[in-house]
N, C-alpha and C. Protein backbone atom coordinates (compact mmCIF):
# COMPACT_ATOMS: atom_id res chain seq x y z
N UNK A 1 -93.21 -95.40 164.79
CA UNK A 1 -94.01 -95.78 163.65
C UNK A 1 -93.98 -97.31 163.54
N UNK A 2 -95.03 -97.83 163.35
CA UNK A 2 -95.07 -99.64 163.16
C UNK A 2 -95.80 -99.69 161.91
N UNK A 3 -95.35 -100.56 161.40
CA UNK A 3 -95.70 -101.19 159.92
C UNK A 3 -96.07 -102.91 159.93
N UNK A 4 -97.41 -103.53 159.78
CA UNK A 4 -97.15 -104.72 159.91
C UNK A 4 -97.24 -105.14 158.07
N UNK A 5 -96.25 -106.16 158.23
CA UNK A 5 -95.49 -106.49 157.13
C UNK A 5 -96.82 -107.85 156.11
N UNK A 6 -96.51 -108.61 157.32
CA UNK A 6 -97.19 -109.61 157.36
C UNK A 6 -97.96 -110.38 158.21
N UNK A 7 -99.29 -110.17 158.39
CA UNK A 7 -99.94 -110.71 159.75
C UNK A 7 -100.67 -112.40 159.90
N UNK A 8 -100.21 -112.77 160.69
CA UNK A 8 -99.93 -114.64 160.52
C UNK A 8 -100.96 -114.83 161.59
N UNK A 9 -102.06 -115.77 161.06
CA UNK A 9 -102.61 -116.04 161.95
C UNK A 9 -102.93 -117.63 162.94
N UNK A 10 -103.31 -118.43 163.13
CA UNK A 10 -103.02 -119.60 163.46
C UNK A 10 -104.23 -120.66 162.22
N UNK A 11 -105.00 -119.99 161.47
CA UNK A 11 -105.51 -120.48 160.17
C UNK A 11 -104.76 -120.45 159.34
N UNK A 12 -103.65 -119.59 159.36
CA UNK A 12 -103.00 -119.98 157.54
C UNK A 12 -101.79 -120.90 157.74
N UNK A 13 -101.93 -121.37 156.88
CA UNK A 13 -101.03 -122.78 156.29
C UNK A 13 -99.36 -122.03 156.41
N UNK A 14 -98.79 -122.98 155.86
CA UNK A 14 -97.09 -122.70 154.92
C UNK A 14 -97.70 -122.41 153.83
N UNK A 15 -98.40 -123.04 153.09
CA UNK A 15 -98.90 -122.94 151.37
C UNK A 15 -99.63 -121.32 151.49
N UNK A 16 -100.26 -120.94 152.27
CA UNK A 16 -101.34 -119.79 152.40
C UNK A 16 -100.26 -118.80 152.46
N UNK A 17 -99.37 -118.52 153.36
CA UNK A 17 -98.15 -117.82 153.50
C UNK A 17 -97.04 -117.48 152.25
N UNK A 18 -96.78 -119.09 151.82
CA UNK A 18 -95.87 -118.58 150.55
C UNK A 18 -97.04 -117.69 149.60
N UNK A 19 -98.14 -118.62 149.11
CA UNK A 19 -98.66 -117.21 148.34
C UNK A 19 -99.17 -116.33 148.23
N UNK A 20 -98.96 -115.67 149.46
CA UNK A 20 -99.17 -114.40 149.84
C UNK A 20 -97.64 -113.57 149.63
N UNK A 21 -96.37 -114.20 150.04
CA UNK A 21 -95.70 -113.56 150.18
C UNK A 21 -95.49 -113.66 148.52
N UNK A 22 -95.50 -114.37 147.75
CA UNK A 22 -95.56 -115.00 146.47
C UNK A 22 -96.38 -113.23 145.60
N UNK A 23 -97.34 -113.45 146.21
CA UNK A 23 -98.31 -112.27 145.29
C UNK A 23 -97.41 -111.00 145.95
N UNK A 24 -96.91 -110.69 146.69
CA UNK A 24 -96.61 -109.38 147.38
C UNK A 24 -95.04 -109.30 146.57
N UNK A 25 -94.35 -110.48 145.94
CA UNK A 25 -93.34 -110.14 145.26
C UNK A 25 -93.50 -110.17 144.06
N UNK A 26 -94.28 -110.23 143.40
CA UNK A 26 -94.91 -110.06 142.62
C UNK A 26 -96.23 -108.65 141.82
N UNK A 27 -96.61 -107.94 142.75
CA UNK A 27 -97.67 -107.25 142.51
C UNK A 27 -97.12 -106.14 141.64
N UNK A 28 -95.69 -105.76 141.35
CA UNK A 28 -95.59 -104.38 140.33
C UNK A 28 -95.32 -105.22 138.84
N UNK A 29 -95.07 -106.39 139.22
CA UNK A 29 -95.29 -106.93 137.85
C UNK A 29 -96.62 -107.90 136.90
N UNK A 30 -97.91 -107.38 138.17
CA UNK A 30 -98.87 -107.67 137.68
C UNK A 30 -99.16 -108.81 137.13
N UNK A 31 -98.93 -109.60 138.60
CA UNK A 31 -98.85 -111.30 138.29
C UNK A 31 -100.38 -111.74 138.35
N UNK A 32 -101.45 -110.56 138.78
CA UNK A 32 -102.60 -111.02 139.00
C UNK A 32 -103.12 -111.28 140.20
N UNK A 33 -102.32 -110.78 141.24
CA UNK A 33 -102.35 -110.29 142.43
C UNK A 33 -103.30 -108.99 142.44
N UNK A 34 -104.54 -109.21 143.12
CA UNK A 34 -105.23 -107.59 143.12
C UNK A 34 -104.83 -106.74 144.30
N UNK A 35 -104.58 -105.82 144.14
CA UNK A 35 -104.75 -104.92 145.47
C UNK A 35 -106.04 -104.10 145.48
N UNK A 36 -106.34 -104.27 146.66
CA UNK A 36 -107.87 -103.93 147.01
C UNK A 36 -107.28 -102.34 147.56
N UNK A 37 -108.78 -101.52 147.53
CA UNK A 37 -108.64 -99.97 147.70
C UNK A 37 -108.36 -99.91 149.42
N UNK A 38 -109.15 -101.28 150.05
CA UNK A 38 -108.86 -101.80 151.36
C UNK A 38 -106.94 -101.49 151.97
N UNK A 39 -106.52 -102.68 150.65
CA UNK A 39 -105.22 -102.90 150.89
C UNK A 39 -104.01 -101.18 151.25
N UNK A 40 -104.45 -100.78 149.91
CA UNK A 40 -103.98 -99.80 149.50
C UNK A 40 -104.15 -98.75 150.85
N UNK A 41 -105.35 -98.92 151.23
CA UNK A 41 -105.60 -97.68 152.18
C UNK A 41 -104.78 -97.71 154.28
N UNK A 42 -104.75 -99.07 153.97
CA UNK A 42 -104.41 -99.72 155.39
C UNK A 42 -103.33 -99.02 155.16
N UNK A 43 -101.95 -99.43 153.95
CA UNK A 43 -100.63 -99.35 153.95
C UNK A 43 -100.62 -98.04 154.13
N UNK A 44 -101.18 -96.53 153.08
CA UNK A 44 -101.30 -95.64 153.53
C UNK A 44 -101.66 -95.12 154.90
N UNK A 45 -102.43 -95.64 155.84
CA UNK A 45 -102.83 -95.59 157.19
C UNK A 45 -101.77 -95.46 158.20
N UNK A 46 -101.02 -96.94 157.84
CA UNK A 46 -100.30 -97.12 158.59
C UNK A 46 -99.07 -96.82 158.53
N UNK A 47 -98.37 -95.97 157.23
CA UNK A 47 -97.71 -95.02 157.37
C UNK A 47 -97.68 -93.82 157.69
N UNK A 48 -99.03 -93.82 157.97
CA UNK A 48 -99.43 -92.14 158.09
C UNK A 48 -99.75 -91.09 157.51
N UNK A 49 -99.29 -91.47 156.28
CA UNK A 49 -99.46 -90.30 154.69
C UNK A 49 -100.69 -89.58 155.25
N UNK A 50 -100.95 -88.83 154.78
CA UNK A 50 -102.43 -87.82 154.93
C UNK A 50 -102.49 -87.26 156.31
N UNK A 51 -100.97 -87.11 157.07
CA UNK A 51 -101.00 -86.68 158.55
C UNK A 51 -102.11 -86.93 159.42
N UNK A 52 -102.56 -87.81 159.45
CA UNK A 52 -103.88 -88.63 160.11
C UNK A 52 -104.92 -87.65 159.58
N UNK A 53 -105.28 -87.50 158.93
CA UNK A 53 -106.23 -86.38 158.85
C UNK A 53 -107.74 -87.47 157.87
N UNK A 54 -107.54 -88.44 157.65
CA UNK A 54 -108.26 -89.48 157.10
C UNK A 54 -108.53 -90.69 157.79
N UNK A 55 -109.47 -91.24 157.68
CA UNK A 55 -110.01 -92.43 158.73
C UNK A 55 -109.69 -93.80 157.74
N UNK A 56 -109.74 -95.08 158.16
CA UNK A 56 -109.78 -95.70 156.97
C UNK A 56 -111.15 -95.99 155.82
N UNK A 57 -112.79 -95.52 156.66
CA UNK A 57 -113.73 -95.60 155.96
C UNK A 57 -113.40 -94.13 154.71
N UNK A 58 -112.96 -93.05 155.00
CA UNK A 58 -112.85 -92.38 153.96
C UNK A 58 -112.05 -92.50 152.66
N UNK A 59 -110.97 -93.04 153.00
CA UNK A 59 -109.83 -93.79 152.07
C UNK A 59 -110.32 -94.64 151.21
N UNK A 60 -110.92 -95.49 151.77
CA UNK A 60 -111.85 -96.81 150.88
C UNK A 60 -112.97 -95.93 150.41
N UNK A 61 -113.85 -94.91 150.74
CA UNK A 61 -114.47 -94.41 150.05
C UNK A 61 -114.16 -93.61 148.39
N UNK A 62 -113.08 -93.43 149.15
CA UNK A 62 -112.77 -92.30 147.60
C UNK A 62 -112.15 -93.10 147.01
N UNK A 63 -110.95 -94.17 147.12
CA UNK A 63 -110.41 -95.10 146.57
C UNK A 63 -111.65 -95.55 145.33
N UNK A 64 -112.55 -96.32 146.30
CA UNK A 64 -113.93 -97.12 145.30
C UNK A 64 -114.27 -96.45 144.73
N UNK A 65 -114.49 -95.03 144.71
CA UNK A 65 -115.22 -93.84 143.73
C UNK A 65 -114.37 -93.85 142.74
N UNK A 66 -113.22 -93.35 142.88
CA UNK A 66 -112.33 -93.60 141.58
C UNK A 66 -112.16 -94.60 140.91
N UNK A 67 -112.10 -96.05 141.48
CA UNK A 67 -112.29 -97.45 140.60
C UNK A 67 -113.58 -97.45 139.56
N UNK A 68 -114.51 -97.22 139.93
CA UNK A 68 -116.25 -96.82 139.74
C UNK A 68 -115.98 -95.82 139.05
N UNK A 69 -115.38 -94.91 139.19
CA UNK A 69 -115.75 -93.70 138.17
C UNK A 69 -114.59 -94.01 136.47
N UNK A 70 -113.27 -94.67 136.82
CA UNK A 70 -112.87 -95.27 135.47
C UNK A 70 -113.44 -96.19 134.70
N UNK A 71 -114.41 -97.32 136.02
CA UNK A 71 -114.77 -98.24 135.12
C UNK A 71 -116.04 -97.68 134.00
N UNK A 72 -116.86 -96.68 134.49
CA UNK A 72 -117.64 -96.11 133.79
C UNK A 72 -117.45 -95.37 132.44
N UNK A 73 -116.30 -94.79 132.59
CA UNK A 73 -115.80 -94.26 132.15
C UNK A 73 -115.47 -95.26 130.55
N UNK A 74 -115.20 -96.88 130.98
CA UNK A 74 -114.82 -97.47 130.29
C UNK A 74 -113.08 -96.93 129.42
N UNK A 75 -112.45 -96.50 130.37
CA UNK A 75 -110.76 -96.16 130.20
C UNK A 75 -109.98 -96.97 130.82
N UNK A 76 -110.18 -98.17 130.01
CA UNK A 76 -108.93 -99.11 130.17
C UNK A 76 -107.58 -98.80 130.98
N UNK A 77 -106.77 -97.72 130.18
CA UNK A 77 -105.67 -96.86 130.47
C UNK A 77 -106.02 -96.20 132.26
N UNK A 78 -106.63 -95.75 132.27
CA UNK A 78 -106.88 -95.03 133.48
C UNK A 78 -107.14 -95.93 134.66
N UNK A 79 -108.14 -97.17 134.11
CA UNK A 79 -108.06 -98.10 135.34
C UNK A 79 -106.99 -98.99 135.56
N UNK A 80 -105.89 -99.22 134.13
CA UNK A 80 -104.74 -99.97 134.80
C UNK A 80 -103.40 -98.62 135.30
N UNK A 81 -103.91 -97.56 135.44
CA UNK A 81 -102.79 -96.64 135.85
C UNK A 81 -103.15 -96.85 137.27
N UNK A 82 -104.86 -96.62 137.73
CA UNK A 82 -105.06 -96.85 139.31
C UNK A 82 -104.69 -98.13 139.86
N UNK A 83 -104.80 -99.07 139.02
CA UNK A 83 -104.32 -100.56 140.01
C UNK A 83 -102.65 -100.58 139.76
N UNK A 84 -102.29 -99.70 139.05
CA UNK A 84 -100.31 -100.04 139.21
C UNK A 84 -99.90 -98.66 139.97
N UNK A 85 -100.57 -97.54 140.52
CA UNK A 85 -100.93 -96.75 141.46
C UNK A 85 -101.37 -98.03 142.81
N UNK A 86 -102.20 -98.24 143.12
CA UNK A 86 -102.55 -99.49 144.38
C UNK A 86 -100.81 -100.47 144.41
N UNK A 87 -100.59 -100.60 143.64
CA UNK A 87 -99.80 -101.96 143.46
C UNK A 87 -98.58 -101.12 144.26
N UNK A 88 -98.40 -99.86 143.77
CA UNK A 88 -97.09 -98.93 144.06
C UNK A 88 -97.02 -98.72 145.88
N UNK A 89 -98.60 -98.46 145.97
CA UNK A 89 -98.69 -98.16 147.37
C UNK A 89 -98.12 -98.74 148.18
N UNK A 90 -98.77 -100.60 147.97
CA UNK A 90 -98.55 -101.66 148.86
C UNK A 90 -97.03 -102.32 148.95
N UNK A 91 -96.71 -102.02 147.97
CA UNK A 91 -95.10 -102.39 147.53
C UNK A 91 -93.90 -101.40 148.04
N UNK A 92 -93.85 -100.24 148.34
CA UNK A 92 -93.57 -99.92 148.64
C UNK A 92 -93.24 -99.58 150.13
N UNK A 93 -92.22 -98.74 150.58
CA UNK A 93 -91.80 -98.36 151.97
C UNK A 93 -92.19 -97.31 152.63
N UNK A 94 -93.00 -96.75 153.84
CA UNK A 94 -93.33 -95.98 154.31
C UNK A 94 -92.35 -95.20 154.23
N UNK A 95 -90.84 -94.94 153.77
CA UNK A 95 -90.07 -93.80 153.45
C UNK A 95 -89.96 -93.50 152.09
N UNK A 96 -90.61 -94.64 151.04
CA UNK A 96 -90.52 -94.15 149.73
C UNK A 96 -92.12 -93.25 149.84
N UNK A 97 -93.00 -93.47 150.85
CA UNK A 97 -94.47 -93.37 150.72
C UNK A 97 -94.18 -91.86 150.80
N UNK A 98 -93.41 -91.34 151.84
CA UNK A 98 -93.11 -90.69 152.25
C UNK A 98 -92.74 -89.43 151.74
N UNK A 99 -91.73 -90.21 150.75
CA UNK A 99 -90.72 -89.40 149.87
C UNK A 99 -91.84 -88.83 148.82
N UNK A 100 -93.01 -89.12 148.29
CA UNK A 100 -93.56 -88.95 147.38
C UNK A 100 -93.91 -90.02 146.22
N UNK A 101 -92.82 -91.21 146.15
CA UNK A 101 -92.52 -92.08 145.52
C UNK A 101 -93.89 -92.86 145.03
N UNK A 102 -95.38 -92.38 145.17
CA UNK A 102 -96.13 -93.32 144.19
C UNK A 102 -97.08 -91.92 143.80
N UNK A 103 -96.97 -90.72 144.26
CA UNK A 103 -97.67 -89.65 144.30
C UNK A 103 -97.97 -88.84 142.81
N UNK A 104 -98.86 -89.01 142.37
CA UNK A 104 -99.25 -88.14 141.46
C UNK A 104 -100.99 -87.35 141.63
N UNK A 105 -100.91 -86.38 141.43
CA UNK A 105 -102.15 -85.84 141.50
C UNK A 105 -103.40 -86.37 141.52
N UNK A 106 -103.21 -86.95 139.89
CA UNK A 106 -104.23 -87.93 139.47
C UNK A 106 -105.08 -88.92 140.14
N UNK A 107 -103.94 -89.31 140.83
CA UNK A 107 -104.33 -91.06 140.83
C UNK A 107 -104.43 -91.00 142.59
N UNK A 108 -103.99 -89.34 143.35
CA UNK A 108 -103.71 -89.60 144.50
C UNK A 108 -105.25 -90.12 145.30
N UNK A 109 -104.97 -91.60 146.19
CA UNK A 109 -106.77 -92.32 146.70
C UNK A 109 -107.11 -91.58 147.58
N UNK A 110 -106.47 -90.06 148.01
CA UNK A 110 -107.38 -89.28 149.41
C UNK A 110 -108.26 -87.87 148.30
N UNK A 111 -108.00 -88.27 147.17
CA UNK A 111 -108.53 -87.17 146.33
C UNK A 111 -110.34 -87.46 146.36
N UNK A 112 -110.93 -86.45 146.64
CA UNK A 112 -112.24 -85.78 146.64
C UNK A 112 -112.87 -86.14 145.17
């Protein structure tokens, strides 16, 4: 199993780096760091969750449907439960991912 942590490319700075790693220690305390349905779905990917049985265009699909369907919704509550749901994903360890550790029914991003 490989997990990339942090991917460095020969465009980003020292400054680009710290605040990245800056927002990533930061994101369960909602420093204003977004996690994208993108983000969220890679980390799931690349732990494997959903026994490969999901591509990453489907992940980002249903992810965005659910962002879109709270914001309509206009439920405050519901759309900051999905972005501290995202935040849980990315923050976390492919053995907490594993364990169940951000999993709730609700909020799960391979949900239909």
């Amino acid at each position: 199993m490989r997990v990339t942590v942090l991917r460095l490319t020969s465009r980003q700075t020292p400054r680009s780096i710290l605040v990245t790693v800056l927002c990533l220690a930061f994101l369960s305390q909602s420093s204003g760091c977004t996690v994208t349905c993108t983000d969220a779905c890679e980390k799931l990917l690349s732990c494997e969750v959903g026994n490969g049985l999901v591509v990453l265009d489907e992940c980002e699909d249903s992810c965005q449907r659910q962002e879109v369907m709270y914001e309509m919704w206009e439920d405050e509550a519901q759309e900051e439960a999905f972005a501290e749901h995202q935040r849980c994903i990315v923050s976390s360890s492919c053995d907490e991912l594993d364990a169940g550790t951000c999993y709730t029914e609700e909020m799960y991003i391979f949900k239909d």
